[in-house]
Protein backbone atom coordinates (compact mmCIF):
# COMPACT_ATOMS: atom_id res chain seq x y z
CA UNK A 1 36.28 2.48 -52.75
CA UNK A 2 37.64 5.73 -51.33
CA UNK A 3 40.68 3.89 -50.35
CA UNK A 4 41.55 2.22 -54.14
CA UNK A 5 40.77 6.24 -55.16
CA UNK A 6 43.59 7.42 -53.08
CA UNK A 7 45.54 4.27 -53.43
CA UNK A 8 45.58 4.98 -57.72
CA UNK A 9 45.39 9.12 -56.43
CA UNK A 10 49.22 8.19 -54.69
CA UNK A 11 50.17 6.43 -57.72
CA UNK A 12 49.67 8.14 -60.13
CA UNK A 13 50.81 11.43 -58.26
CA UNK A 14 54.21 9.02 -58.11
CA UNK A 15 54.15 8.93 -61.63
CA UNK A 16 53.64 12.47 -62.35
CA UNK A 17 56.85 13.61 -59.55
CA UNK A 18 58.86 11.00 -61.19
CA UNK A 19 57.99 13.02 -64.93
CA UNK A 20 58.70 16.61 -62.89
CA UNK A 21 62.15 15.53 -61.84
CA UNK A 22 63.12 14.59 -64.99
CA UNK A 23 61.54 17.24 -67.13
CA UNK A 24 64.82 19.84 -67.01
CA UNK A 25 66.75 16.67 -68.80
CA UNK A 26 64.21 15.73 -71.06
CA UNK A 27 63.58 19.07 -72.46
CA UNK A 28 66.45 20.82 -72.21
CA UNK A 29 65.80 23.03 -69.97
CA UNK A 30 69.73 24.93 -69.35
CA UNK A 31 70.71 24.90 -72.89
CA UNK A 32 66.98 26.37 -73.69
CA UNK A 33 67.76 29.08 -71.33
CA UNK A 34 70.63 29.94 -73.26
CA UNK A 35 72.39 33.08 -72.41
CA UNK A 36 70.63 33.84 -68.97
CA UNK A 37 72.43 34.19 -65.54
CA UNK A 38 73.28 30.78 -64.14
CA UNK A 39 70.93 32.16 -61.00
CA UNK A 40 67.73 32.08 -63.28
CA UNK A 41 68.94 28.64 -63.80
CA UNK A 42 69.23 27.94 -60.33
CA UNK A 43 65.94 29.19 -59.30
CA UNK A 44 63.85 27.55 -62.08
CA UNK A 45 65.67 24.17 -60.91
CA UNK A 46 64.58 24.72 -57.29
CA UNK A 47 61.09 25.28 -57.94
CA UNK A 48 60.88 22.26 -59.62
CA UNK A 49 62.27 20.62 -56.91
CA UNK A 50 60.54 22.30 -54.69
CA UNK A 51 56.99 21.24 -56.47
CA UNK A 52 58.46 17.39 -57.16
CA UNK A 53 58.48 17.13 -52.76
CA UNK A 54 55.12 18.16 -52.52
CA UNK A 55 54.00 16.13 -55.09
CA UNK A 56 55.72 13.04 -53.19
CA UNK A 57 54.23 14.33 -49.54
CA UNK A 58 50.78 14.13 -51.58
CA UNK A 59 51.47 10.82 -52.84
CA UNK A 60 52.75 9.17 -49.65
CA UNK A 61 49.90 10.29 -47.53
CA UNK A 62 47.41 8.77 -50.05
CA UNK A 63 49.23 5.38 -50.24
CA UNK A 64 50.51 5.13 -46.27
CA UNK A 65 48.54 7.86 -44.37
CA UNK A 66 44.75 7.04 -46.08
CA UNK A 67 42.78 6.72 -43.09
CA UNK A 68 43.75 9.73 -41.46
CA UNK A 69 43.02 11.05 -44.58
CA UNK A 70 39.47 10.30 -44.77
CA UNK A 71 38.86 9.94 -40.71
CA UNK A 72 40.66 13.41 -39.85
CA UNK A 73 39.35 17.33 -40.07
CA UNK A 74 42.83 17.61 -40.91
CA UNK A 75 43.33 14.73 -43.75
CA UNK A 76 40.24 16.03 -45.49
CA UNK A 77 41.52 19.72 -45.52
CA UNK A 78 44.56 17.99 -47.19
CA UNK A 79 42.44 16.35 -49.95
CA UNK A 80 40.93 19.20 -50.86
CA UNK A 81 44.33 21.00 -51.22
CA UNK A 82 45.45 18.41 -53.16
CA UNK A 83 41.91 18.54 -55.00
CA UNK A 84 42.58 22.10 -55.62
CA UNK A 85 46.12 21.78 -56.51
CA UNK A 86 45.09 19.75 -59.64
CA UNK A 87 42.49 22.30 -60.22
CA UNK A 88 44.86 24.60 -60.28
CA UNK A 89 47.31 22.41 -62.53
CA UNK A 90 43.86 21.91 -64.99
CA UNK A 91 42.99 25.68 -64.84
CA UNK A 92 46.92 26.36 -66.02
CA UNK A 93 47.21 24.26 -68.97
CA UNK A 94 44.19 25.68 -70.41
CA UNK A 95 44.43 29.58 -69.89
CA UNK A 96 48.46 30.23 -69.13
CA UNK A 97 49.72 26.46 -71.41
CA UNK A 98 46.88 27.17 -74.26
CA UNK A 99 46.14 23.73 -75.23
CA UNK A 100 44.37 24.31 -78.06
CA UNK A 101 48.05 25.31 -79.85
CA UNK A 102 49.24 22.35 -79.43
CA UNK A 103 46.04 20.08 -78.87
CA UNK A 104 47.37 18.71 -75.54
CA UNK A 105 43.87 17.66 -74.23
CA UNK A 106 44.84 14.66 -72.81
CA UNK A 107 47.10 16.66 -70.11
CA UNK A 108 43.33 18.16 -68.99
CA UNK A 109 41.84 15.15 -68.42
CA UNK A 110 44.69 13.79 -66.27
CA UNK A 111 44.67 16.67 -63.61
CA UNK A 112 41.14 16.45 -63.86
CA UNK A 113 41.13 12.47 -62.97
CA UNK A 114 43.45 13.25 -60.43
CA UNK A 115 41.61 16.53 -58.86
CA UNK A 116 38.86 13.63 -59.29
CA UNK A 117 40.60 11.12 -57.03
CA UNK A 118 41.02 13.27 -54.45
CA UNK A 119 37.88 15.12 -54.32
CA UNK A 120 35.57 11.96 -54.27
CA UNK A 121 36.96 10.33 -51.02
CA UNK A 122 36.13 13.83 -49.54
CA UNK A 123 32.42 13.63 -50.72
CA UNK A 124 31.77 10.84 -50.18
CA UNK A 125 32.89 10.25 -46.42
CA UNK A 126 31.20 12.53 -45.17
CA UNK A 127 31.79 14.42 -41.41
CA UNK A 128 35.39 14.27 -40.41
CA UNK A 129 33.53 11.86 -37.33
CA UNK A 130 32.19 8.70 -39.73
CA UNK A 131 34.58 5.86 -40.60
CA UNK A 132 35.51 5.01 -44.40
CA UNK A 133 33.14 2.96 -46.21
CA UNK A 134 35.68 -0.36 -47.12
């Protein structure tokens, strides 16, 4: 089970770098700008790059890397960083994103499937030491 979590976890995290890359084009991002420096424009389109590669790290450890994922010290402190990151993401659309302007909840209840996917596997394992449960 842990590995379809991560397996869906990786896809889905696919999904959502795939809708970060494209977000300056969809929405306009430079012309919404408008008048700023064409640095400000350069720095908001490196963060998003920036946050589209770890998105894809995430996702290719959960699809290729899932053992060492759930056998490793080290692949369980990276689910619960990727855990936390959607967290994180969840916390943000609610208090910074106000969702209840726009009534967005569905956006909530995808981070917190996906902090979901990855928290489980690290529950559920157990110790670092015990294999995955297939």
């Amino acid at each position: 089970m842990e590995r379809m979590l991560l397996f869906a976890g990786g896809l889905l995290t696919v999904l959502m770098t795939l809708f970060k890359l494209a977000m300056p084009y969809l929405f306009h991002w430079q012309a919404a700008m408008g008048s700023s420096p064409a640095g400000m424009w350069s720095i908001l389109f490196a963060e998003n790059l920036g946050i589209s590669l770890v998105l894809l790290f995430f996702s290719c450890m959960s699809i290729f890397q899932w053992r060492e994922l759930l056998m490793t010290g080290l692949g369980k402190t990276v689910l619960l960083c990727m855990g936390a990151l959607w967290i994180f993401r969840t916390a943000a659309e609610i208090l910074i994103f106000k969702i209840g302007v726009d009534g967005a909840w569905w956006r909530v209840f995808l981070f917190l499937a996906l902090a979901a996917v990855y928290l489980i596997p690290l529950v559920s394992t157990g110790p670092a030491s015990r294999k995955p449960r297939f």
